[in-house]
C-alpha atoms as a PDB file:
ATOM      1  CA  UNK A   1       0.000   0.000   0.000  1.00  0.00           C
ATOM      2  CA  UNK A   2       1.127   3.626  -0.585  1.00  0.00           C
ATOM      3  CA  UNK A   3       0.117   6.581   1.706  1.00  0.00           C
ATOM      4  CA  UNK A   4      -0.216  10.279  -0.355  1.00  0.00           C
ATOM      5  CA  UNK A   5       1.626  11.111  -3.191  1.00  0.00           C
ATOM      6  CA  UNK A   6       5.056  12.857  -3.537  1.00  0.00           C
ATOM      7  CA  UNK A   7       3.409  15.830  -4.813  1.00  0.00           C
ATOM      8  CA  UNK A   8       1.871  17.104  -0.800  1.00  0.00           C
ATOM      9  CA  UNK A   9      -1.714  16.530  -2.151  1.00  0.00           C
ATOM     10  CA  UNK A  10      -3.585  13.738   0.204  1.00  0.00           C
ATOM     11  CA  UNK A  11      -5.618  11.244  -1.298  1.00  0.00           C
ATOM     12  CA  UNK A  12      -6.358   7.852  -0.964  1.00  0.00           C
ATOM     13  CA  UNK A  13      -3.954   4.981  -0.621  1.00  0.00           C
ATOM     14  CA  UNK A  14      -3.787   2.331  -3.536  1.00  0.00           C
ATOM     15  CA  UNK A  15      -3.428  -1.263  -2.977  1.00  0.00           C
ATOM     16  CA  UNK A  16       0.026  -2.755  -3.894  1.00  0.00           C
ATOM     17  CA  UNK A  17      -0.549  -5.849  -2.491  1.00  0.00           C
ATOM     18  CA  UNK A  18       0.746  -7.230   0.935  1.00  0.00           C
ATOM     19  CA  UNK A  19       3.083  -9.988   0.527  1.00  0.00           C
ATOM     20  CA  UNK A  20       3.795 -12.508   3.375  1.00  0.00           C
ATOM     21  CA  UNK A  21       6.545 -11.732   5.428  1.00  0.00           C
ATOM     22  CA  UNK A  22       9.867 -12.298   4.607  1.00  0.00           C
ATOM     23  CA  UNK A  23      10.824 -14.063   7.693  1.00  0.00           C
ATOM     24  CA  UNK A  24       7.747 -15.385   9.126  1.00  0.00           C
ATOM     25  CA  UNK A  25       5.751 -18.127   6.919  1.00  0.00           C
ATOM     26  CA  UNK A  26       3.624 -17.040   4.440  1.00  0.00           C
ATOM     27  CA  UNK A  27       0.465 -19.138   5.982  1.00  0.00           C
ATOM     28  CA  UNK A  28       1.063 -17.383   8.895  1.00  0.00           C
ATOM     29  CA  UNK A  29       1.438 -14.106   7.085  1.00  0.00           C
ATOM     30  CA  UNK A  30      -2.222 -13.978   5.421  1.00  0.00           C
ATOM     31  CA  UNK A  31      -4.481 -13.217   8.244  1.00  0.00           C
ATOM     32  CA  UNK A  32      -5.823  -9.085   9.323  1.00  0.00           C
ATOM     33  CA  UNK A  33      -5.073  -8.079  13.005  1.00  0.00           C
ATOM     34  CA  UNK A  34      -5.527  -4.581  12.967  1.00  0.00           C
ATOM     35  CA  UNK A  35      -6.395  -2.683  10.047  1.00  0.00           C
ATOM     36  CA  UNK A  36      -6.683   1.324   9.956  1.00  0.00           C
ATOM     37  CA  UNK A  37      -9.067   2.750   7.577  1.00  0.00           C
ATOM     38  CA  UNK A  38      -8.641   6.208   6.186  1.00  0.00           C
ATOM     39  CA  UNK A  39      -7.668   7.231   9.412  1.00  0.00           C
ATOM     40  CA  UNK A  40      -6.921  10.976  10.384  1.00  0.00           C
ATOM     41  CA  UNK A  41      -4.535  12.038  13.364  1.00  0.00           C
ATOM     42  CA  UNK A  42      -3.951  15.661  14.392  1.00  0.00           C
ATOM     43  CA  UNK A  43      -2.671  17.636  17.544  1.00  0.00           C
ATOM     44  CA  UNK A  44      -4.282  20.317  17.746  1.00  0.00           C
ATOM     45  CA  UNK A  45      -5.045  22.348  14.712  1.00  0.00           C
ATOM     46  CA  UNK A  46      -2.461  20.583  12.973  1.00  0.00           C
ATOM     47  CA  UNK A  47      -2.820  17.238  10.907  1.00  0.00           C
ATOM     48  CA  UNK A  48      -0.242  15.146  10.994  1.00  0.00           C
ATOM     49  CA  UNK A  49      -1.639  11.815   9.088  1.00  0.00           C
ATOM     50  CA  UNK A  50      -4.214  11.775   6.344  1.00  0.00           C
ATOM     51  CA  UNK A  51      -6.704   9.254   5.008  1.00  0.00           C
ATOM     52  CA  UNK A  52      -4.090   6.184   6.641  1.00  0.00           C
ATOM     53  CA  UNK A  53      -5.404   2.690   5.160  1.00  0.00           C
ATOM     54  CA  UNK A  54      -3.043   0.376   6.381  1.00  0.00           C
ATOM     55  CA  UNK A  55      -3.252  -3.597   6.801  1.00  0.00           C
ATOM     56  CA  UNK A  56      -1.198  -5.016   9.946  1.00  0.00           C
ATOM     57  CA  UNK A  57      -0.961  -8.792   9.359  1.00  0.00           C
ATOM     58  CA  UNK A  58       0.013 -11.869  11.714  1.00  0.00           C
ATOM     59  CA  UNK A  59       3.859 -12.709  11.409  1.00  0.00           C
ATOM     60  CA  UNK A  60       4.848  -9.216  10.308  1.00  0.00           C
ATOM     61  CA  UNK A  61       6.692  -6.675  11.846  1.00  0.00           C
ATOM     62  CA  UNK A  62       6.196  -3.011  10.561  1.00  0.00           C
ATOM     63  CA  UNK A  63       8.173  -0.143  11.647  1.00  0.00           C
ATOM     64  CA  UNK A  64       6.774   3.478  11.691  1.00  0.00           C
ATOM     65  CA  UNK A  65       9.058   6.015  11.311  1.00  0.00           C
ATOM     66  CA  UNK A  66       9.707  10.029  11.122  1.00  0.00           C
ATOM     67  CA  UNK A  67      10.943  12.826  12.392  1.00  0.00           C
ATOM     68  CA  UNK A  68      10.256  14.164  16.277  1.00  0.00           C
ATOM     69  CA  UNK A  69       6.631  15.725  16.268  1.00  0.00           C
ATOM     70  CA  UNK A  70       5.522  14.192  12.579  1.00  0.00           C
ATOM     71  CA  UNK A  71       2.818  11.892  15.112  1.00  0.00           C
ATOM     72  CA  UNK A  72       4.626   8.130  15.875  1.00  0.00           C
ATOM     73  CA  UNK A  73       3.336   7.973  19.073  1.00  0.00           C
ATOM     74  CA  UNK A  74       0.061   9.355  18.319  1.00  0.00           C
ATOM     75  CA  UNK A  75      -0.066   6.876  15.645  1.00  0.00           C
ATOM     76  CA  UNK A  76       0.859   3.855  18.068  1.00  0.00           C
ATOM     77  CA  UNK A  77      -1.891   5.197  20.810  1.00  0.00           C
ATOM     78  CA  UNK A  78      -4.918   5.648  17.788  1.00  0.00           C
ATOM     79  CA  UNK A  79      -4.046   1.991  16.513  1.00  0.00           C
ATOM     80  CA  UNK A  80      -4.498   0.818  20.249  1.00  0.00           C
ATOM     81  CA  UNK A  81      -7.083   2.291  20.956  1.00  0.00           C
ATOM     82  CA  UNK A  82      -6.108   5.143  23.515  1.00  0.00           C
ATOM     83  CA  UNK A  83      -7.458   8.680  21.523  1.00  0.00           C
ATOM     84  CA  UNK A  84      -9.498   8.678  19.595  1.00  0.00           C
ATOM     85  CA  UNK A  85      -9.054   9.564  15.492  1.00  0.00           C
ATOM     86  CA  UNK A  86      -9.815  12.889  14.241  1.00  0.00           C
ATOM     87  CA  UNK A  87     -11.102  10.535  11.572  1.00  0.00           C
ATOM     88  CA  UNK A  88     -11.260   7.040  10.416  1.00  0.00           C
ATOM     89  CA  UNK A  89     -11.427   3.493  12.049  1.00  0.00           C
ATOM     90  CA  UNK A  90      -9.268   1.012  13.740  1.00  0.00           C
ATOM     91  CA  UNK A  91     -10.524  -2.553  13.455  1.00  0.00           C
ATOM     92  CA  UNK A  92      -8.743  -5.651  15.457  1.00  0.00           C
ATOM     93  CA  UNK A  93      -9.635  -9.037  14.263  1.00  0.00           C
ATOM     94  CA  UNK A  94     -12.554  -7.191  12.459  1.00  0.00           C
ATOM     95  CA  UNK A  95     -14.204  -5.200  15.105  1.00  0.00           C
ATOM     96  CA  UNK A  96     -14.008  -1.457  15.645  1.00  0.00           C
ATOM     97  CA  UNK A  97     -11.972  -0.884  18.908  1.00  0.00           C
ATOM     98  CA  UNK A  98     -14.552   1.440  19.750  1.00  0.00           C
ATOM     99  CA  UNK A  99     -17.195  -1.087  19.990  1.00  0.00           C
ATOM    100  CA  UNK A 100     -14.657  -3.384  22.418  1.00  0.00           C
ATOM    101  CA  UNK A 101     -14.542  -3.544  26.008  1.00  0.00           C
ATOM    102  CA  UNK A 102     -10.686  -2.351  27.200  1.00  0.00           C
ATOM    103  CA  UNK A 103     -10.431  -5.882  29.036  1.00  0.00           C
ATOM    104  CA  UNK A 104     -11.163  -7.422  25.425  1.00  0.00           C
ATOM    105  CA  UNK A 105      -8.526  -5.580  23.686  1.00  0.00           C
ATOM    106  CA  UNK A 106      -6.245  -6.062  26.740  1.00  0.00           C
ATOM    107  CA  UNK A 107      -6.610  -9.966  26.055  1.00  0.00           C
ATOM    108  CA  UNK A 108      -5.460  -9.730  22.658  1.00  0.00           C
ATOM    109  CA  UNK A 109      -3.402  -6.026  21.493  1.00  0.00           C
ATOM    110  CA  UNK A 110      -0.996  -5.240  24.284  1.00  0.00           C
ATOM    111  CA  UNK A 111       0.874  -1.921  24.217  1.00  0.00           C
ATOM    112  CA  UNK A 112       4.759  -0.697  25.431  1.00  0.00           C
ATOM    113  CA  UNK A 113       5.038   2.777  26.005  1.00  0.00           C
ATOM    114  CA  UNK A 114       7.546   5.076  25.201  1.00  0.00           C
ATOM    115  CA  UNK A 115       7.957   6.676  28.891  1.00  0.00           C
ATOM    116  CA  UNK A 116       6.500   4.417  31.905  1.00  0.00           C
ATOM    117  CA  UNK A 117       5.132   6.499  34.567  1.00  0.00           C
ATOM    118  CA  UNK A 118       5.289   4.348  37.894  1.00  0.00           C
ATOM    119  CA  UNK A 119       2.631   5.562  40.338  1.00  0.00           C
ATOM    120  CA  UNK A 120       3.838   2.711  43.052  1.00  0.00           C
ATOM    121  CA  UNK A 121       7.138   0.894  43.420  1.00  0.00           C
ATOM    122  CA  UNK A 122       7.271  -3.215  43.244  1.00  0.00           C
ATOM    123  CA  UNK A 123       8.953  -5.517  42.719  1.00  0.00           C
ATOM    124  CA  UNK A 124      10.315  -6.924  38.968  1.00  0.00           C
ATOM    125  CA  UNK A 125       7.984  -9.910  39.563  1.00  0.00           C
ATOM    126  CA  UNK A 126       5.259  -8.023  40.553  1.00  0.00           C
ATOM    127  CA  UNK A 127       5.400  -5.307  37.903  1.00  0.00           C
ATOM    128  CA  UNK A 128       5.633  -8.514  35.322  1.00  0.00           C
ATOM    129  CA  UNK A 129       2.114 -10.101  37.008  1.00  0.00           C
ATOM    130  CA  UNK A 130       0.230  -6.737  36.097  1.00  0.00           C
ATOM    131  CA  UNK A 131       0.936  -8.231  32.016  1.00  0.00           C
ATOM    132  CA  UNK A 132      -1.456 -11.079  33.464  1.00  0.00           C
ATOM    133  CA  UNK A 133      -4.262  -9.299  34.761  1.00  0.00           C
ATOM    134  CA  UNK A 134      -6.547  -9.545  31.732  1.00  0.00           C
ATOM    135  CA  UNK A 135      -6.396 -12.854  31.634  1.00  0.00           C
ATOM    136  CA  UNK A 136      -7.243 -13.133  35.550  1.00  0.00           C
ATOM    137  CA  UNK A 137     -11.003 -13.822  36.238  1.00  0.00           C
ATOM    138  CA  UNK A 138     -12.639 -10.934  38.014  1.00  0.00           C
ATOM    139  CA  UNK A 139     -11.408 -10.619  41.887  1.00  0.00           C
ATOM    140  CA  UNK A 140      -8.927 -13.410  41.680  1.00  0.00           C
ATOM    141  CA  UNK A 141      -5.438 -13.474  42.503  1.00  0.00           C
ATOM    142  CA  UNK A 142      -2.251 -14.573  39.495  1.00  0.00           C
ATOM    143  CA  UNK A 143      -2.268 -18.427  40.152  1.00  0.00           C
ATOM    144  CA  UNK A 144       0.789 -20.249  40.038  1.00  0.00           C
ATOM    145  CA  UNK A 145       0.380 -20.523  36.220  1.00  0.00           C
ATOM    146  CA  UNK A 146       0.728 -16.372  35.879  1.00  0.00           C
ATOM    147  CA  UNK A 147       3.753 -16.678  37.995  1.00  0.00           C
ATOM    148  CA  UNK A 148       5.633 -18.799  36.044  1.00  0.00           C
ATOM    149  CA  UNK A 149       5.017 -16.995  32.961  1.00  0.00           C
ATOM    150  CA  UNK A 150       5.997 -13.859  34.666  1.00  0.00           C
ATOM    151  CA  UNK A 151       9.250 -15.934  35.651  1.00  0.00           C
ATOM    152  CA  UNK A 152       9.591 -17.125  31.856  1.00  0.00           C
ATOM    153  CA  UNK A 153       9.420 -13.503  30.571  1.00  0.00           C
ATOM    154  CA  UNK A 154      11.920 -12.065  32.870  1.00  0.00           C
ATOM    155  CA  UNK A 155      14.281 -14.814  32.116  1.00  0.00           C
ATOM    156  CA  UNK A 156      14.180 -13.744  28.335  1.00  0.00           C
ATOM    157  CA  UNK A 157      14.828 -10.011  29.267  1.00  0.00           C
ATOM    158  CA  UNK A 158      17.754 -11.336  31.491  1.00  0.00           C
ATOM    159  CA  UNK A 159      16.170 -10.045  34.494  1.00  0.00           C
ATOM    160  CA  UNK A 160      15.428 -13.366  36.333  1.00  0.00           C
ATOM    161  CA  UNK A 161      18.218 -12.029  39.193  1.00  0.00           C
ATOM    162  CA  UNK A 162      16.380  -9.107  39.862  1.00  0.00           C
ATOM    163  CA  UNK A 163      12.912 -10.836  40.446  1.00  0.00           C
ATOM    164  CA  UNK A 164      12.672  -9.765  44.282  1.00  0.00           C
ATOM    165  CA  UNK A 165      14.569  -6.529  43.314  1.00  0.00           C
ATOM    166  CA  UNK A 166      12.377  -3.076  43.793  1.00  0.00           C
ATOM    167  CA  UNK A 167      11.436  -1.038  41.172  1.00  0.00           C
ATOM    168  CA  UNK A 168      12.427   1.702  42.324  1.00  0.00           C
ATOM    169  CA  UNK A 169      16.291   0.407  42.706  1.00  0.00           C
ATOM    170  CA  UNK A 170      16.253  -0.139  39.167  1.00  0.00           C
ATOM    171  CA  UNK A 171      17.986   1.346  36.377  1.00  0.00           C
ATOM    172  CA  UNK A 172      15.978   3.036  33.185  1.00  0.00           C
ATOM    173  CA  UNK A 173      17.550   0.425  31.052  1.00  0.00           C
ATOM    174  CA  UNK A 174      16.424  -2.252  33.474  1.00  0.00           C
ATOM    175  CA  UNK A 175      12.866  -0.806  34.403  1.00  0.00           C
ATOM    176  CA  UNK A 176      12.388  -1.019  30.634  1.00  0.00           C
ATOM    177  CA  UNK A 177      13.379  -4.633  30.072  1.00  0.00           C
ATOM    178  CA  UNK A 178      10.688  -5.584  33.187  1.00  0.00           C
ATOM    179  CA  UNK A 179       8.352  -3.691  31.118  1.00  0.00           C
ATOM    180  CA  UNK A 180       9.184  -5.661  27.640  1.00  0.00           C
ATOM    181  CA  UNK A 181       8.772  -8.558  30.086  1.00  0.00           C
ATOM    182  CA  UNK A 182       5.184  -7.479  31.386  1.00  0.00           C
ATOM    183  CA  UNK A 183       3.937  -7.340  27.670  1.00  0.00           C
ATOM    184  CA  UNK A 184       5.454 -10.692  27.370  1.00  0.00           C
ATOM    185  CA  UNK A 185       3.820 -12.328  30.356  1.00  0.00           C
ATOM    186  CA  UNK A 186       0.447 -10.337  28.843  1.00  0.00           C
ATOM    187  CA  UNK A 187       0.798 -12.715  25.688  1.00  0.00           C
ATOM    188  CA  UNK A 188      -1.434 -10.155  23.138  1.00  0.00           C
ATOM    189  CA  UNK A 189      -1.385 -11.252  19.218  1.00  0.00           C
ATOM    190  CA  UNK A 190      -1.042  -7.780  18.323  1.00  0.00           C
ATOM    191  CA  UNK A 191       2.299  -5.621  19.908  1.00  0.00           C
ATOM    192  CA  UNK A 192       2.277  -2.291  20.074  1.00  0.00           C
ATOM    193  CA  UNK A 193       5.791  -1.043  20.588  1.00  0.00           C
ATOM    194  CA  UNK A 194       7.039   2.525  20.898  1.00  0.00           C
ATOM    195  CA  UNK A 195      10.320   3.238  20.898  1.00  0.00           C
ATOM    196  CA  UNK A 196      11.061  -0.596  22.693  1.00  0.00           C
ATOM    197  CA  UNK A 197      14.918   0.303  22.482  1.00  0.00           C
ATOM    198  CA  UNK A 198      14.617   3.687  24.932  1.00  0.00           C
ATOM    199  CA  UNK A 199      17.375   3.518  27.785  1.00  0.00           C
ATOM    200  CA  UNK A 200      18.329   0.516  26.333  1.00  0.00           C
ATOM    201  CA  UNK A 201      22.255  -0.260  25.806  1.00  0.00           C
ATOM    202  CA  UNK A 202      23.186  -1.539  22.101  1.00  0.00           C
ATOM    203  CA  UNK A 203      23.117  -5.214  22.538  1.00  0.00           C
ATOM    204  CA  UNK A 204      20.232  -5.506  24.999  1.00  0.00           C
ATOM    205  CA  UNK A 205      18.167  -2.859  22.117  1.00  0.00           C
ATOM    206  CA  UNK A 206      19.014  -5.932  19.414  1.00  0.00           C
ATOM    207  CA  UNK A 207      18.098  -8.973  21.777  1.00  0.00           C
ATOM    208  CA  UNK A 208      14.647  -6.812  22.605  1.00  0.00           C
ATOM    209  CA  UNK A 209      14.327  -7.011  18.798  1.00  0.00           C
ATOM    210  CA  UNK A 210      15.094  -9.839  18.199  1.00  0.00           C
ATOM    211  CA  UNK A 211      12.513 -11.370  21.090  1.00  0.00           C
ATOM    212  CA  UNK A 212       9.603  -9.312  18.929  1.00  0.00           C
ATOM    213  CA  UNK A 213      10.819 -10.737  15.962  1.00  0.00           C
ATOM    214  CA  UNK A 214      10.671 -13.776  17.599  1.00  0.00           C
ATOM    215  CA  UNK A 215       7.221 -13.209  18.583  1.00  0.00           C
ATOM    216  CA  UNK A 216       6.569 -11.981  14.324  1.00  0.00           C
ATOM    217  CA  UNK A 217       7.817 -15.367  13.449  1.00  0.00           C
ATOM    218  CA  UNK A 218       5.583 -17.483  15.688  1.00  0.00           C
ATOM    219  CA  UNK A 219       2.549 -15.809  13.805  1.00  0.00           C
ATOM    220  CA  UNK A 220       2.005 -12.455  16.060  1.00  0.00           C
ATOM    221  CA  UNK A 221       1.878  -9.126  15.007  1.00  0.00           C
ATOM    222  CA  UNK A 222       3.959  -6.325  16.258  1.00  0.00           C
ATOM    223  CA  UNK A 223       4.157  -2.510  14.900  1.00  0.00           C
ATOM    224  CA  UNK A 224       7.189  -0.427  16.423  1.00  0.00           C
ATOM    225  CA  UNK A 225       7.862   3.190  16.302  1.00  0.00           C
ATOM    226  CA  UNK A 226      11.434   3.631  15.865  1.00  0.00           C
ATOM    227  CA  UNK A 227      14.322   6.082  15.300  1.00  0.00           C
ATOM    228  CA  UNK A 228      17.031   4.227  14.133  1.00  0.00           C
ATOM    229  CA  UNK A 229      16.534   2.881  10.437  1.00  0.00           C
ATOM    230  CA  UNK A 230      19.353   0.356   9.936  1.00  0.00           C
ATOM    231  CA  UNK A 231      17.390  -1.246  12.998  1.00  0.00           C
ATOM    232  CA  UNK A 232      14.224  -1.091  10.824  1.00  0.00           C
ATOM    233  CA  UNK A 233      16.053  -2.552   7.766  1.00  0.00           C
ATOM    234  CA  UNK A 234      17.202  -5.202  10.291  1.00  0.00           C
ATOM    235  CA  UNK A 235      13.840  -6.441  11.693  1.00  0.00           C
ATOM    236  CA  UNK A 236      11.075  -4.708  10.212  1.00  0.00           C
ATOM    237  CA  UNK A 237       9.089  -6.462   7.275  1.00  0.00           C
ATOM    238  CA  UNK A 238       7.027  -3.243   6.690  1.00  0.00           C
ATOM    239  CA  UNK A 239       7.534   0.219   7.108  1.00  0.00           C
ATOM    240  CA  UNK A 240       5.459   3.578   7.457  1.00  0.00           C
ATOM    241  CA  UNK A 241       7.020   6.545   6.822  1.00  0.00           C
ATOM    242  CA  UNK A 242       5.423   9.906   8.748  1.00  0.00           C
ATOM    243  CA  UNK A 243       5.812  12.829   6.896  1.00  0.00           C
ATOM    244  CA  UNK A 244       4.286  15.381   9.975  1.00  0.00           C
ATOM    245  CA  UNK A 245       2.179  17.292   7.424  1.00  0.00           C
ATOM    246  CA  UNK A 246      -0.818  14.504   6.500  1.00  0.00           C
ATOM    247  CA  UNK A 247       1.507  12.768   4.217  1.00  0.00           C
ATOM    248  CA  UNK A 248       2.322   9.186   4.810  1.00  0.00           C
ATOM    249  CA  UNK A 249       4.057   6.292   2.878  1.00  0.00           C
ATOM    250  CA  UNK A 250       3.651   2.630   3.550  1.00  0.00           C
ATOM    251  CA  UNK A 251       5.466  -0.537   1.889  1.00  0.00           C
ATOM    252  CA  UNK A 252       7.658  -3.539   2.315  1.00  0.00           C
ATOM    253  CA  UNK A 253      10.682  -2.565   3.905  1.00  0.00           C
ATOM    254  CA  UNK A 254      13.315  -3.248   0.329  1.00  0.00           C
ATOM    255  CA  UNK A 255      11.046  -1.278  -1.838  1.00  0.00           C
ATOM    256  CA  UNK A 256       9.873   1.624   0.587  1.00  0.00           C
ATOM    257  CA  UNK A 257      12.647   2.154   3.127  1.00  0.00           C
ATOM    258  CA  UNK A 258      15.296   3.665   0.611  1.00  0.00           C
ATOM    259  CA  UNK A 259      18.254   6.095   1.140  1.00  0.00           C
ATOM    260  CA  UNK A 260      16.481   8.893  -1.319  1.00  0.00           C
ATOM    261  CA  UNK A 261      13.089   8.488   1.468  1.00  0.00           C
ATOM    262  CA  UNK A 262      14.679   8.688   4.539  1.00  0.00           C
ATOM    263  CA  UNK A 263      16.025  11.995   3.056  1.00  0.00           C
ATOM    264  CA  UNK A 264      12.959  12.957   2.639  1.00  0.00           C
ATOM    265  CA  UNK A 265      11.650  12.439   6.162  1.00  0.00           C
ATOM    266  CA  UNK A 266      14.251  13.143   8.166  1.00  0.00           C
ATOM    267  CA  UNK A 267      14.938  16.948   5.791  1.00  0.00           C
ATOM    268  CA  UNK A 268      19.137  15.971   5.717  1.00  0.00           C
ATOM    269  CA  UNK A 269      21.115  13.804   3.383  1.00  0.00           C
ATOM    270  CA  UNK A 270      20.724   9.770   4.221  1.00  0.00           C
ATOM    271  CA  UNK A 271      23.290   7.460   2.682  1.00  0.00           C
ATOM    272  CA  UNK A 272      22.871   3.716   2.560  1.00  0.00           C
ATOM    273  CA  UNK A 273      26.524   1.646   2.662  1.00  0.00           C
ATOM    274  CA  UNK A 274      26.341  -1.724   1.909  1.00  0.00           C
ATOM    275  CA  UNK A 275      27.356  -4.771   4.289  1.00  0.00           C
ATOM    276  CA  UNK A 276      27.549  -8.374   3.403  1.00  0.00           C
ATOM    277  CA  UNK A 277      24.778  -8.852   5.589  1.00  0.00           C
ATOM    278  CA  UNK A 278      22.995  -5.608   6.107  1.00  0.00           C
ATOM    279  CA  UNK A 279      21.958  -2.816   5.228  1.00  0.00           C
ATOM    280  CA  UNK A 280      22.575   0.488   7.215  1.00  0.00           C
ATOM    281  CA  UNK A 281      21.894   3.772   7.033  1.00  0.00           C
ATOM    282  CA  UNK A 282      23.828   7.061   7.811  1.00  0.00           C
ATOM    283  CA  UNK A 283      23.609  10.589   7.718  1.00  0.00           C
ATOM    284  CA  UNK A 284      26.022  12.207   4.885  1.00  0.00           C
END
């Protein structure tokens, strides 16, 4: 699919066709999770995505990027439900999130957000166990099941030591891993993921990656808003390119996520140097 035209003038996207993903398998590849149609976000007076029609599919992972301010996050939070579109629809599984109950959508889209605001301090464990609770009967307590799952998903953050630890004696990097583990233990089909690699060091921001990749492969779906574009190239199946001004452009990653576009977006010279293995992308 392809958002509005080169030429600044909004209109409808046209269907390109969505192939299966490149990593995942293709059966897994061919089913809707969340769908956006012609959806309109603005802040304020100011419009900052236009008439978005955009297909998310099971065992794909699509990155959104663009410059601070052009509306990533406000993307991520419309697609999951938390505000509201200025226009447009978000479906998941083929109902309007607006006609689900939160506890529903809890049960199968599960979000990561950029900044975590802790109200209380807990500890790892517990702060894991809250990525249960929509799976918990009403008034009942995480059984013994929930806790090993909690266990499970701190042990693939690396944060199984620090169980007992408080919050609160945690570093940012750290508090975010328990986080990516709480969205684990929650076990959605659909991840919402902005910015996952915040206060994250370089190799624990490609094992995070790689553990939502994971997640791709197995037949999920997971949509991240990122900054870095060689880490797109490197996981993403998808991309969606905000342009801040109602413009948007959406493809597979090869075809879409190009030196000459990232210029574009980002208003400064983008360079792609080629790797045996690779592809990255600098600033010139």
């Amino acid at each position: 699919m392809s958002g509005p035209a080169d030429d600044g003038a909004p209109h409808a996207p046209t269907t390109a066709g969505a192939s299966a993903s490149a990593r995942g398998s293709p059966a897994l590849a061919s089913a809707v999770a969340l769908a956006a149609r012609s959806l309109g976000i603005a802040a304020g007076q100011r419009l900052l995505v236009s008439e978005m029609s955009v297909e998310f599919r099971a065992g794909e992972v699509t990155a959104i990027l663009g410059r601070n301010g052009s509306g990533k996050t406000l993307t991520l939070h419309t697609l999951a439900g938390l505000r509201r579109p200025q226009q447009g629809v978000v479906r998941l599984d083929g109902a309007p999130l607006d006609h689900l109950r939160r506890r529903a959508i809890a049960q199968r889209l599960g979000v990561l957000l950029q900044d975590l605001e802790e109200s209380f301090t807990s500890t790892a464990l517990e702060a894991v166990l809250i990525g249960r609770h929509p799976h918990l009967p009403s008034w009942q307590w995480e059984t013994a099941d929930d806790e090993r799952l909690a266990r499970d998903a701190l042990a693939r953050v690396q944060m199984e030591a620090f169980a007992a630890r408080s919050t609160d004696k945690l570093s940012g990097g750290e508090r975010r891993r328990v986080a990516v583990a709480s969205l684990l233990a929650q076990a959605p089909q659909v991840f919402l993921l902005d910015e996952p690699t915040n206060h994250l060091d370089p190799h624990h921001q490609i094992a995070v990656l790689e553990l939502f990749r994971a997640q791709a492969n197995a037949g999920r779906t997971v949509i991240a808003t990122l900054h870095d574009a060689t880490l797109a190239a490197r996981f993403a199946d998808r991309v969606i390119l905000l342009f801040g001004d109602g413009r948007w452009r959406e493809g597979p990653m090869r075809q879409t996520l190009t030196a000459d576009a990232l210029s574009e977006l980002y208003l400064t010279r983008i360079i792609e140097i080629d790797t045996p293995d690779r592809r990255v992308f600098v600033s010139a």
